[in-house]
Structure formats: structure tokens, C-alpha cells
N, C-alpha and C. Protein backbone atom coordinates (compact mmCIF):
# COMPACT_ATOMS: atom_id res chain seq x y z
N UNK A 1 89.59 76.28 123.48
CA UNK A 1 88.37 75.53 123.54
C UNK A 1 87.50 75.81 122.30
N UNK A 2 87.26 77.22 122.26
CA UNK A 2 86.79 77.40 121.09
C UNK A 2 87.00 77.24 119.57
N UNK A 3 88.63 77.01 119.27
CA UNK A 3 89.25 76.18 118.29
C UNK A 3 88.84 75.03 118.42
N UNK A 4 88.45 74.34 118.98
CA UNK A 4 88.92 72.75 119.17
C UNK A 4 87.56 72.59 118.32
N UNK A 5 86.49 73.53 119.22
CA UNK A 5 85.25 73.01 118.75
C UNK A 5 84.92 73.59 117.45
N UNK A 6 85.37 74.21 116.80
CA UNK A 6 84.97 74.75 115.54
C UNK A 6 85.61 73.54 114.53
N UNK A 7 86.81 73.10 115.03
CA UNK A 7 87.75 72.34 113.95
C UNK A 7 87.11 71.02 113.93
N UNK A 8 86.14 70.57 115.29
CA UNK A 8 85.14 69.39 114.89
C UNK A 8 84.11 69.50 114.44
N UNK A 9 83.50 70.77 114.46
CA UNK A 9 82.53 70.87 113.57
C UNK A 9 83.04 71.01 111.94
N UNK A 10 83.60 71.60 111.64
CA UNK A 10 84.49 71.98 110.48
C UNK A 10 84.52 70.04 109.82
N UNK A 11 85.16 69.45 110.14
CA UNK A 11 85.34 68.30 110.24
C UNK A 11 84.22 67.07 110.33
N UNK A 12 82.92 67.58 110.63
CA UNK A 12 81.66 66.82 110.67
C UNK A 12 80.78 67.74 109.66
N UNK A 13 81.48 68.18 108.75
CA UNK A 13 80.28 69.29 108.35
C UNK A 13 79.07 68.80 107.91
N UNK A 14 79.22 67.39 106.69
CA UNK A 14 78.80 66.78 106.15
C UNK A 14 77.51 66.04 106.64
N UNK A 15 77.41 65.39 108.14
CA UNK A 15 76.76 65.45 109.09
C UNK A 15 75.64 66.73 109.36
N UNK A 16 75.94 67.73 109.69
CA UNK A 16 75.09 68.59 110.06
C UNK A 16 74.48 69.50 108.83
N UNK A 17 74.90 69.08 107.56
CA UNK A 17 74.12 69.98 106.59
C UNK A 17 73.04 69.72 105.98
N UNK A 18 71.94 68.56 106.86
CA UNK A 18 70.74 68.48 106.44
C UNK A 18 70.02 69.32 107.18
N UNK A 19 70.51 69.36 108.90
CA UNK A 19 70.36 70.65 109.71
C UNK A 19 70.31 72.26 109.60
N UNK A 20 69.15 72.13 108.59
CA UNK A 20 69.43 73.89 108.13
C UNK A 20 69.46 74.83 109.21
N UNK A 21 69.17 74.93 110.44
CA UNK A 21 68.87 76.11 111.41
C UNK A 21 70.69 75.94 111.72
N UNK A 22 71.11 74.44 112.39
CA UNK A 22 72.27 74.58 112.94
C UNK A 22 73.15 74.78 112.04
N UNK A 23 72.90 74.52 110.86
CA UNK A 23 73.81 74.80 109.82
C UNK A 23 74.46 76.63 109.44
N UNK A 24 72.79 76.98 109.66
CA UNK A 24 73.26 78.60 109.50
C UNK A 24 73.90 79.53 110.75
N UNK A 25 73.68 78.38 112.06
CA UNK A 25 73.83 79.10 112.91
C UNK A 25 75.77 79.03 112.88
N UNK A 26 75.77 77.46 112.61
CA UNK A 26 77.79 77.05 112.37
C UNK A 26 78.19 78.04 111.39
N UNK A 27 77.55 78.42 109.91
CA UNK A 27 78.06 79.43 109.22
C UNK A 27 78.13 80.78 110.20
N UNK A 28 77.52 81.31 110.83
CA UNK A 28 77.31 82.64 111.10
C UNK A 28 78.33 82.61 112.82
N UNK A 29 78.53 81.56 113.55
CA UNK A 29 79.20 81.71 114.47
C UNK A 29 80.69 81.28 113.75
N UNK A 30 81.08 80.54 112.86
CA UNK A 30 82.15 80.38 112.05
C UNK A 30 82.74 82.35 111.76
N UNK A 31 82.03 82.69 111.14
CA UNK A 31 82.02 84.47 111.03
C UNK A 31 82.67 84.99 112.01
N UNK A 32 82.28 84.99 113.12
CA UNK A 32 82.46 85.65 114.58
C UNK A 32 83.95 85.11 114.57
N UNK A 33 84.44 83.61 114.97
CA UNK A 33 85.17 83.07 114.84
C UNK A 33 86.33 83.65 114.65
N UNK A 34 86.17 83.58 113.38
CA UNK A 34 87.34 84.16 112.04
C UNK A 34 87.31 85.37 112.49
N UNK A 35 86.66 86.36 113.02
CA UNK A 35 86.90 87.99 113.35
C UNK A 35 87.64 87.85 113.92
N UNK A 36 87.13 87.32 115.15
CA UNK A 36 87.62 87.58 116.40
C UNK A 36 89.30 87.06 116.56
N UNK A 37 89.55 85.84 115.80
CA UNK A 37 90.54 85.37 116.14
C UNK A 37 91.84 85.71 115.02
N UNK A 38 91.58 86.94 114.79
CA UNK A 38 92.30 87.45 113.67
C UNK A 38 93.72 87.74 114.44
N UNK A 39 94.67 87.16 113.64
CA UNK A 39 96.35 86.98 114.19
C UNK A 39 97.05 88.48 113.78
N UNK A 40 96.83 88.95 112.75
CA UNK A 40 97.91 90.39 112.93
C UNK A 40 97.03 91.71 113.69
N UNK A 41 97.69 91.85 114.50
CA UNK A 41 97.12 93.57 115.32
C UNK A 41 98.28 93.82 116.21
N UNK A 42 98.08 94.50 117.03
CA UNK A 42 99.01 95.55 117.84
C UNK A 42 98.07 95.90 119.15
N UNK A 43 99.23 95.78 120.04
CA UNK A 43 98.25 95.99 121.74
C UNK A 43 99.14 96.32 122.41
N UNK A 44 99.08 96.81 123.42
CA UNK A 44 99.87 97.12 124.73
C UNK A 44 99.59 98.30 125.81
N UNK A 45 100.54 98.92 126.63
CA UNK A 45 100.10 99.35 127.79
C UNK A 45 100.73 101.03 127.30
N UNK A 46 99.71 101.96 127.60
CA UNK A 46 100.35 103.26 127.51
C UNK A 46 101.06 103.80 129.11
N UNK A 47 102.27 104.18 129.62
CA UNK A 47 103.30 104.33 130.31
C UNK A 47 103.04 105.74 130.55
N UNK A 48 103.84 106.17 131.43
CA UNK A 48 104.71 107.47 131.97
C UNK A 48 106.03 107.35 131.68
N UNK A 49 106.85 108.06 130.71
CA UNK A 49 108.37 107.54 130.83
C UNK A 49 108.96 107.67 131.47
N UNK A 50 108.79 108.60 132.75
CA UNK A 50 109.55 108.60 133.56
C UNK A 50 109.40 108.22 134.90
N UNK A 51 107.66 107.71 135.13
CA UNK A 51 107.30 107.28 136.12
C UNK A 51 107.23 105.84 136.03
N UNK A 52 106.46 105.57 134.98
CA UNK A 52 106.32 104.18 134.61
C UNK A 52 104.87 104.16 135.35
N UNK A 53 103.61 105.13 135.72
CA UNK A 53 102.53 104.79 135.74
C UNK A 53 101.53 104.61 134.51
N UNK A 54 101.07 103.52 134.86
CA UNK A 54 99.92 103.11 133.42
C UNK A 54 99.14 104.77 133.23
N UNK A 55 98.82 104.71 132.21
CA UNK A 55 97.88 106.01 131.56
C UNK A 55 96.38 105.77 130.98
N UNK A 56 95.49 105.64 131.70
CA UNK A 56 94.27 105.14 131.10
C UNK A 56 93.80 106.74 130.28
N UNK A 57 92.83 106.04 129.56
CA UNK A 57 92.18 107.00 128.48
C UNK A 57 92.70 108.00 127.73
N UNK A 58 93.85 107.48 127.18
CA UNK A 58 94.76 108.03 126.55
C UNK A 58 94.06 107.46 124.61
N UNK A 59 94.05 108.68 123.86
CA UNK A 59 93.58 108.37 122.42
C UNK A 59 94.89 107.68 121.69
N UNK A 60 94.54 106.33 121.21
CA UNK A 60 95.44 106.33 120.19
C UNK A 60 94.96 105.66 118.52
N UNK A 61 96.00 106.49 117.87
CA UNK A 61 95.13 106.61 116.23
C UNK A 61 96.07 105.29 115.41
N UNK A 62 96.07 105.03 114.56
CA UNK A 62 96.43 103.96 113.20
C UNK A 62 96.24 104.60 113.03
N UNK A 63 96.89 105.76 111.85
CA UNK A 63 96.96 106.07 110.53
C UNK A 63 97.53 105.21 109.62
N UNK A 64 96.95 104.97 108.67
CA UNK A 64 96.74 103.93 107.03
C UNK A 64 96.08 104.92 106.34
N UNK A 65 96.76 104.68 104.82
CA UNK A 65 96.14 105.53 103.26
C UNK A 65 94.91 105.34 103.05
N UNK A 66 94.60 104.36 103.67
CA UNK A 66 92.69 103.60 103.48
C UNK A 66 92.16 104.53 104.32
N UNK A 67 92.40 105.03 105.69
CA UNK A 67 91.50 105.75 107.06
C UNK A 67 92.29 105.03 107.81
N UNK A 68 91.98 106.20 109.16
CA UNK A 68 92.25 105.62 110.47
C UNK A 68 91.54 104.98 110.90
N UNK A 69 92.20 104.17 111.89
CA UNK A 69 91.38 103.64 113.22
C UNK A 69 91.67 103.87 114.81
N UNK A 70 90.84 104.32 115.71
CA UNK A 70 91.33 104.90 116.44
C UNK A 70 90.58 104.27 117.80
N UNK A 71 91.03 103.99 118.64
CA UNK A 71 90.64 103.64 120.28
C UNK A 71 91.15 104.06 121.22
N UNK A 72 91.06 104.09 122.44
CA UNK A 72 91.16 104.47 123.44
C UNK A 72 91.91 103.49 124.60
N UNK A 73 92.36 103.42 125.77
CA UNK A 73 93.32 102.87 126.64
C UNK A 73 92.11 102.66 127.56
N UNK A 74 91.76 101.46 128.07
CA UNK A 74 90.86 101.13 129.10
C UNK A 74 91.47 101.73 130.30
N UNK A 75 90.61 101.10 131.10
CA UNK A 75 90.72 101.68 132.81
C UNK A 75 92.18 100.29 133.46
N UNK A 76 92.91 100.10 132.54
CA UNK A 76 94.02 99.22 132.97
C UNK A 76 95.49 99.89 131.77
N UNK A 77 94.63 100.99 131.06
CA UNK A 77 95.84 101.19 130.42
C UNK A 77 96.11 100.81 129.03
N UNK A 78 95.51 99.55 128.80
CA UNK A 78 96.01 98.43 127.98
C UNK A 78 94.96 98.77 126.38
N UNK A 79 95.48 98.98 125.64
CA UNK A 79 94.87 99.27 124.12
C UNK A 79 95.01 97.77 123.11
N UNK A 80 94.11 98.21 122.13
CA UNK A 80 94.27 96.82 121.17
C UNK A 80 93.54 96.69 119.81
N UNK A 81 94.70 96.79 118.47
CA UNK A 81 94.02 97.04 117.60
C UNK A 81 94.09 95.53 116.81
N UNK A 82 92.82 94.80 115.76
CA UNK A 82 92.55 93.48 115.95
C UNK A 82 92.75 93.89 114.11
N UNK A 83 92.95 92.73 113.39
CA UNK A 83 92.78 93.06 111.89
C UNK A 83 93.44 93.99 111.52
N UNK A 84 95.25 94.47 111.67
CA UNK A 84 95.57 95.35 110.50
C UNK A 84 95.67 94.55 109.64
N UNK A 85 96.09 94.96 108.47
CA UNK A 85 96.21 94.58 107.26
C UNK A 85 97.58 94.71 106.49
N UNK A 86 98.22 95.90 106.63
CA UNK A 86 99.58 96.24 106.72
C UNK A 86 101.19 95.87 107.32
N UNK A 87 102.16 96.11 106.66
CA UNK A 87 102.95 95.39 107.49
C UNK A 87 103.92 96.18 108.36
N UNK A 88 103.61 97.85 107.82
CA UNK A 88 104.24 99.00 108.90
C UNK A 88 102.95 100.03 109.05
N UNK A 89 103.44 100.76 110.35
CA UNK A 89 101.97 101.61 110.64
C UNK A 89 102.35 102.58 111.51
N UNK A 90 101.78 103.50 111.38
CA UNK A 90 102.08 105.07 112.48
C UNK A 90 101.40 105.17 113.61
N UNK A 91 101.39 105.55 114.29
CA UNK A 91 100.19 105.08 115.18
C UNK A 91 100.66 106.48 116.32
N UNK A 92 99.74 107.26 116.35
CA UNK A 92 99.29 108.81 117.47
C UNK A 92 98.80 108.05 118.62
N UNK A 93 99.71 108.79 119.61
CA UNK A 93 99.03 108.77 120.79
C UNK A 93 99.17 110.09 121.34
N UNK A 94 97.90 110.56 121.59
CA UNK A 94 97.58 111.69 122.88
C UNK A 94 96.97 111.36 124.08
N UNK A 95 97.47 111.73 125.31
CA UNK A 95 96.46 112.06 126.49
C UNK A 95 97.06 113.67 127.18
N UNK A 96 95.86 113.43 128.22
CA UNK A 96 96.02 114.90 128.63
C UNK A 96 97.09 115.14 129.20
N UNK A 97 98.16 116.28 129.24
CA UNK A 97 98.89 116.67 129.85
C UNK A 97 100.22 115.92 129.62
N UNK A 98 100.53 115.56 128.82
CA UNK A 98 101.59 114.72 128.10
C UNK A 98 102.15 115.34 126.29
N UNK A 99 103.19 115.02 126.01
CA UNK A 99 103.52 115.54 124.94
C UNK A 99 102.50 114.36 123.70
N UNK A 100 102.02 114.99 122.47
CA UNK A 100 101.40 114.05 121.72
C UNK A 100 102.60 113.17 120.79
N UNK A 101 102.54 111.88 120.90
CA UNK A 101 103.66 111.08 120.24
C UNK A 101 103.30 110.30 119.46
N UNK A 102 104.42 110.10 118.16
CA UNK A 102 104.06 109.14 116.95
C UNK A 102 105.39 108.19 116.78
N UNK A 103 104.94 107.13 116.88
CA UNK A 103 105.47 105.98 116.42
C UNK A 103 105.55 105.44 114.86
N UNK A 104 106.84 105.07 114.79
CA UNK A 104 106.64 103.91 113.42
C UNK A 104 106.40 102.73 114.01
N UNK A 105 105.96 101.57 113.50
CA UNK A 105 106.04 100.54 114.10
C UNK A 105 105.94 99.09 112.92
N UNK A 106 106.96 98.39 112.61
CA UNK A 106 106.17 97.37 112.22
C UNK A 106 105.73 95.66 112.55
N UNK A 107 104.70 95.88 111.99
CA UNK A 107 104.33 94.19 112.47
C UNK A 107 104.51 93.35 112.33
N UNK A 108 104.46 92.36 113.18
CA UNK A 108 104.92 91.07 113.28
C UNK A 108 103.48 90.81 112.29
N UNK A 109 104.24 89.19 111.31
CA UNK A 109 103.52 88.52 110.23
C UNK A 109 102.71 87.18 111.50
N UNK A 110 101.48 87.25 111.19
CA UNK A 110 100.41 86.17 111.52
C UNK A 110 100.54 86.36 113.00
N UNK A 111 100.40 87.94 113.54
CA UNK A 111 100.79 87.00 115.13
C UNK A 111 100.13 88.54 116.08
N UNK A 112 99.83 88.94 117.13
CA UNK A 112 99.26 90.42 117.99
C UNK A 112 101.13 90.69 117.59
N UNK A 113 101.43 92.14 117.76
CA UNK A 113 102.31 92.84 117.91
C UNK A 113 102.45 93.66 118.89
N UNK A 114 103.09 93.41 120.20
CA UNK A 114 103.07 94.06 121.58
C UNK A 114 104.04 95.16 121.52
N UNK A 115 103.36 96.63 121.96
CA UNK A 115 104.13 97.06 122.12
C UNK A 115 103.80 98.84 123.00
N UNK A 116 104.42 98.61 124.18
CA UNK A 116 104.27 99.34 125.17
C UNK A 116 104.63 100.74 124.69
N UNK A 117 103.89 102.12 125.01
CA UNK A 117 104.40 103.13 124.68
C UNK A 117 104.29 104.05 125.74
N UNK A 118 105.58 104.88 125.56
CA UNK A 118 106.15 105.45 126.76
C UNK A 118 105.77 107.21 126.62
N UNK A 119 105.08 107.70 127.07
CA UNK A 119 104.68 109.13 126.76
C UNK A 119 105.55 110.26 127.82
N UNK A 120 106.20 111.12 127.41
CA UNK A 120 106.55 112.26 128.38
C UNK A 120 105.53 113.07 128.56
N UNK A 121 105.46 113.80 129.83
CA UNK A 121 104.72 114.90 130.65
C UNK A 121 105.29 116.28 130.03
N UNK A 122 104.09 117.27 129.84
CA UNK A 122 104.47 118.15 129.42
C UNK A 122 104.90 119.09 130.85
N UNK A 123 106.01 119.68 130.28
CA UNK A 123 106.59 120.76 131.47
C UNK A 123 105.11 121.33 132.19
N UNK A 124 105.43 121.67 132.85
CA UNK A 124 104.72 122.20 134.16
C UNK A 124 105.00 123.93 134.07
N UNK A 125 103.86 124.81 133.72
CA UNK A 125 104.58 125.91 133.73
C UNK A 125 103.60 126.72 134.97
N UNK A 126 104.25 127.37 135.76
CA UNK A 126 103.02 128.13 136.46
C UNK A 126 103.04 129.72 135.53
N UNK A 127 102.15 130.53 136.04
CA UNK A 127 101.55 131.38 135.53
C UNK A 127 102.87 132.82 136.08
N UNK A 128 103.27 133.44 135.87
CA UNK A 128 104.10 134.95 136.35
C UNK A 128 103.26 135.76 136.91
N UNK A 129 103.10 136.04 138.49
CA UNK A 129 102.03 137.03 138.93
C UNK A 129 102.18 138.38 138.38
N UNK A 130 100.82 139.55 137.84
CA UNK A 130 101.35 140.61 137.56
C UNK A 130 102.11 141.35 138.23
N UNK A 131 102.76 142.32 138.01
CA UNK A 131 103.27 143.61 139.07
C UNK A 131 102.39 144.51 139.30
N UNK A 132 102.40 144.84 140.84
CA UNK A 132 101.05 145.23 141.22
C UNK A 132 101.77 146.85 141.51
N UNK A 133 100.83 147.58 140.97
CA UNK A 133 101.55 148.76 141.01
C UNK A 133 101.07 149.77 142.45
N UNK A 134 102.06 149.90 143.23
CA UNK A 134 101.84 150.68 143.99
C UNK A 134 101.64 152.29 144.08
């Protein structure tokens, strides 16, 4: 919907550019637009590998030579990075009580790049009671 209507305004521009208020407002929501609807990134669901339960609030990083970028797994699990720029990328994931894991990954050209990641549980160790000396 929101394509449709940008591509008729886009298309009437000529029309509305005596309209200075709506004019700046079409430049500046045009902006938003173009962010938002940016085609290369990477998203998906962080896992249990052996359970297969979703993992909310789990950190995960992009590392790139420029800086990272780094977000977090909502309360469904599901992560999402909008605007890489690159066409391969590393990408850290930690949460609690799980081993910390790194991916290569590369991206799909003009398009989100899905891709689910599967984390192992760290062993379980209990503690050795002392010897109690009698």
C-alpha cells in the first residue's frame, strides 16, 4: 500500500511542487520510505539445537571493518538486521547458558536474508560436595 502510494506521488510530483508544506512533507516521508524499505539485511529465529525452543533475548552482533551492529531477539525470538551493506558477514550470538556461536553467513543480493540459528546448551555441571571430615 505504501509503495503504491509513494509511486503516485513520485509520478504527480510536478503537481504538488507549488505545495511547499506537502512538498517537504513527500520529501521527508519519501526518507522514511527508502529506510525502511531497504532490501539487503538478515533476520530470523534464535533456536535450541536440540530442543528446538525459540530463545528470546539472546545478543546478537554483525561484525564489519566499519563497526558492529548489534540487537537483541524479541519476546518471539525473532531478530532483524535492516541495511547491510556487505555481501558476507560474521555475526555473534550469545545468550545465557548456551555456548557463544559465530557464523559466516552470506547475503542474498537486493532481498532480507533468513536465517535461523541453532545454539547448544552449555553442559550442566553440578558442584562436588566437600569431604566432611569426621
Amino acid at each position: 500500500m505504501m509503495k503504491d502510494l509513494m509511486e503516485r506521488l513520485d509520478n504527480n510530483m510536478e503537481f504538488y511542487r507549488d505545495n511547499k508544506p506537502f512538498f517537504m512533507a513527500y520529501k521527508n516521508s519519501r526518507k522514511i520510505y527508502n529506510y525502511n524499505s531497504a532490501t539487503k539485511g538478515l533476520e530470523g529465529y534464535v533456536k535450541d539445537a536440540e530442543t528446538g525452543q525459540l530463545l528470546k533475548h539472546c545478543l546478537i552482533e554483525v561484525l564489519m571493518p566499519t563497526g558492529n551492529r548489534q540487537t537483541s531477539t524479541n519476546t518471539k525470538a525473532h531478530y532483524s538486521f535492516k541495511r547491510l551493506e556487505m555481501e558476507r558477514c560474521t555475526i555473534r550470538v550469545r545468550a545465557l547458558h548456551y555456548t557463544t556461536a559465530e557464523f559466516d553467513i552470506t547475503l542474498e543480493q537486493d532481498k532480507m536474508t533468513h536465517y535461523d540459528i541453532m545454539m547448544i546448551a552449555e553442559p550442566v555441571t553440578t558442584p562436588t560436595p566437600a569431604p566432611v571430615n569426621a
